[in-house]
N, C-alpha and C. Protein backbone atom coordinates (compact mmCIF):
# COMPACT_ATOMS: atom_id res chain seq x y z
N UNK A 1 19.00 -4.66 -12.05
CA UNK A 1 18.55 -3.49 -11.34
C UNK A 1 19.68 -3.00 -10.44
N UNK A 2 19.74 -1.55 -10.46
CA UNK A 2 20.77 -1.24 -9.57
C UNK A 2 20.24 -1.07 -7.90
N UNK A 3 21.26 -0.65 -7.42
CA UNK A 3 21.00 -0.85 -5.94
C UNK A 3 20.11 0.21 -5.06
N UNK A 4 20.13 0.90 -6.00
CA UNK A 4 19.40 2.52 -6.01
C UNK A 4 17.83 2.35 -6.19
N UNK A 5 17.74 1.32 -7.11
CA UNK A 5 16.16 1.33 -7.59
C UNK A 5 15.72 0.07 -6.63
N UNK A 6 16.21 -0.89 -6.30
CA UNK A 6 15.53 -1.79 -5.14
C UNK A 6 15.48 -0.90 -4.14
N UNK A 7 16.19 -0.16 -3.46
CA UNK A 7 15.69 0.77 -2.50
C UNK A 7 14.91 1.72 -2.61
N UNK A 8 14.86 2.31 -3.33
CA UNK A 8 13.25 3.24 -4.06
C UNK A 8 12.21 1.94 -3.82
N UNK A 9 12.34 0.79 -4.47
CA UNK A 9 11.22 0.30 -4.39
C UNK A 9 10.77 -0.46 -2.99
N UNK A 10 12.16 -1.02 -2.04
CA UNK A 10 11.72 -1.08 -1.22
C UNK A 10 10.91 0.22 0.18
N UNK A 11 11.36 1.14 -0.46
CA UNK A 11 10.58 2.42 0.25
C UNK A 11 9.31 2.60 0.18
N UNK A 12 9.36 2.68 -1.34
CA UNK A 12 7.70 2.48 -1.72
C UNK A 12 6.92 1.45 -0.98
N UNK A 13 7.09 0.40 -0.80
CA UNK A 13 6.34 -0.63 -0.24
C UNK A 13 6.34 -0.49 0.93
N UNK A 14 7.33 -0.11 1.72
CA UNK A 14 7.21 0.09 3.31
C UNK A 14 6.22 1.68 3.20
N UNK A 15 6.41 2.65 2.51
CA UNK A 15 5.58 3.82 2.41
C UNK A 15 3.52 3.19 1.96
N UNK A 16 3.74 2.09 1.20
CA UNK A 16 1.77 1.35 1.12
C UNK A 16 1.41 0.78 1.94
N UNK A 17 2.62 0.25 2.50
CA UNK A 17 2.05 -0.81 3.70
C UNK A 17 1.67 -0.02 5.05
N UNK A 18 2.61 1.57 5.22
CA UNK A 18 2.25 2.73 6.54
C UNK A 18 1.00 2.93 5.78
N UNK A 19 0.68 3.60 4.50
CA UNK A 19 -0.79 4.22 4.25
C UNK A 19 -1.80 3.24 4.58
N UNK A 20 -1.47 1.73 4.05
CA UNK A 20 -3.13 0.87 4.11
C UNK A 20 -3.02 0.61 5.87
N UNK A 21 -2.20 0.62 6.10
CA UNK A 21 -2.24 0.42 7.56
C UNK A 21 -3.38 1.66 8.12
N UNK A 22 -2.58 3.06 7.93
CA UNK A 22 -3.48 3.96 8.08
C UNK A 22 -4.95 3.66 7.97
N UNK A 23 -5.25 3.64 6.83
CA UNK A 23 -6.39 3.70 6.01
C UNK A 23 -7.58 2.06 6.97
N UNK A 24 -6.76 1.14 7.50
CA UNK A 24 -6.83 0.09 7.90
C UNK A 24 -7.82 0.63 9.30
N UNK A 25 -6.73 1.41 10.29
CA UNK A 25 -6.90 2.09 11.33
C UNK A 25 -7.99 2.73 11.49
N UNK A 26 -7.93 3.93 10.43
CA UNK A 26 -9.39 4.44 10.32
C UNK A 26 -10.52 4.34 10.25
N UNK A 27 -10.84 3.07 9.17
CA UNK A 27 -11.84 2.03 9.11
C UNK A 27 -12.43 1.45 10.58
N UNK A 28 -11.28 1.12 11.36
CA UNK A 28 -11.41 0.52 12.43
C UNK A 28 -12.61 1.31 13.90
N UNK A 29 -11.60 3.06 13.84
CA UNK A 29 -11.90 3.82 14.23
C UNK A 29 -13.62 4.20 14.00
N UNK A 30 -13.65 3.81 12.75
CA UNK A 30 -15.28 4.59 12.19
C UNK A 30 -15.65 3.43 11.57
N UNK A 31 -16.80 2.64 12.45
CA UNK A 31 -16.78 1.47 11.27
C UNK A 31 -17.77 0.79 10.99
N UNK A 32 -18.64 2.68 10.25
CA UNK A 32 -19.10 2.82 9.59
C UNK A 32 -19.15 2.94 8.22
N UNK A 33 -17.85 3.14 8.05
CA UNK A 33 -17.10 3.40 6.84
C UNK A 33 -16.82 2.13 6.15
N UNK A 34 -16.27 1.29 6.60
CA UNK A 34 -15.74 -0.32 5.97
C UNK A 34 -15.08 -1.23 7.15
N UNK A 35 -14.82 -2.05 6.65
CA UNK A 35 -14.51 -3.39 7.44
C UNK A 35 -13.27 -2.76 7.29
N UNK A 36 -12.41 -3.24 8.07
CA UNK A 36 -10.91 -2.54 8.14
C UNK A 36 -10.20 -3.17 7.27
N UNK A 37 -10.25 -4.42 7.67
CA UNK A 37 -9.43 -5.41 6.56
C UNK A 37 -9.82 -5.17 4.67
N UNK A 38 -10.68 -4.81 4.35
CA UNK A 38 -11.06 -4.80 3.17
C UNK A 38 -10.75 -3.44 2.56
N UNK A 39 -10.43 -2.46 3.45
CA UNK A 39 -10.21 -1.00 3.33
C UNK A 39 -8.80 -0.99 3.14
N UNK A 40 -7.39 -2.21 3.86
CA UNK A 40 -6.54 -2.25 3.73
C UNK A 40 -5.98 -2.93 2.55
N UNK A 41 -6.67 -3.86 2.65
CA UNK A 41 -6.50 -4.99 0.87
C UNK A 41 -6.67 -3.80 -0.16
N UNK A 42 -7.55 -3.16 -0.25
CA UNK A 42 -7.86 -2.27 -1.14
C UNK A 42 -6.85 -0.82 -1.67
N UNK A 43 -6.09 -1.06 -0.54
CA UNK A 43 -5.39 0.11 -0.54
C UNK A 43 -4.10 -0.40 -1.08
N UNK A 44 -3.72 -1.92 -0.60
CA UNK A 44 -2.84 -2.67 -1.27
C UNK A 44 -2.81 -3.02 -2.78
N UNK A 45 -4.04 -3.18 -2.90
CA UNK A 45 -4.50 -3.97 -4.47
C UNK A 45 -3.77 -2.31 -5.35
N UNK A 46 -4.52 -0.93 -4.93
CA UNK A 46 -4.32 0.04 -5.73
C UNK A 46 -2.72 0.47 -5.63
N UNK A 47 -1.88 -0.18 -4.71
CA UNK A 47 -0.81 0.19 -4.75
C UNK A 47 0.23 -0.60 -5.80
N UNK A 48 -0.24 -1.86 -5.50
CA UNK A 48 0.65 -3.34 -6.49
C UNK A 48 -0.44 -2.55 -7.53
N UNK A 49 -0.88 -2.26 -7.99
CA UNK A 49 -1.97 -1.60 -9.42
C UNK A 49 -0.96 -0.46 -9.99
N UNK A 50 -0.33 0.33 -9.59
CA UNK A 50 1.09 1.24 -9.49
C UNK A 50 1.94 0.95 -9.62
N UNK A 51 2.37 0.23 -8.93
CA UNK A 51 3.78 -0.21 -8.59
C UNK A 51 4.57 -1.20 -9.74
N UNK A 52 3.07 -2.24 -10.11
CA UNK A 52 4.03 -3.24 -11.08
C UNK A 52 4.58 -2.95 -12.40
N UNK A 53 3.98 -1.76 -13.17
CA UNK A 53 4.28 -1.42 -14.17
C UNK A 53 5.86 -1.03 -14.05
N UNK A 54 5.78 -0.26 -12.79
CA UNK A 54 7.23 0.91 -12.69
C UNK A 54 7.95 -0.74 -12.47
N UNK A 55 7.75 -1.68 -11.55
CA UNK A 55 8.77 -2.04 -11.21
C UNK A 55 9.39 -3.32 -12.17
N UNK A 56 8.96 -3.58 -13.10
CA UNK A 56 8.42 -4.63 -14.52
C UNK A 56 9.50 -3.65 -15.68
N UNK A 57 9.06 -2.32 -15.77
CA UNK A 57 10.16 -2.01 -16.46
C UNK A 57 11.59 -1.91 -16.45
């Protein structure tokens, strides 16, 4: 892999880990909505669900 595409991918991951964080937060905020922690796993799971194909090839 070149040096170009570990940094794309390390972006990407620092860019899922700000969203589930988000998404984490919000939960927290309203929580009515979901448990926070399970709102963040979830947001993780759909990201590694993305990510491994691109990063496998």
């Amino acid at each position: 892999m070149s040096t170009l595409v570990l940094l794309v991918i390390v972006l990407l991951v620092l860019f899922g880990a700000v969203v589930c964080s988000g998404l984490a937060y919000l939960a927290y905020r309203h929580p009515a909505v979901r448990e926070p922690l399970i709102v963040g796993l979830t947001g993780m799971a759909v990201l590694a669900s993305i990510m491994m194909p691109i990063v496998a090839r």
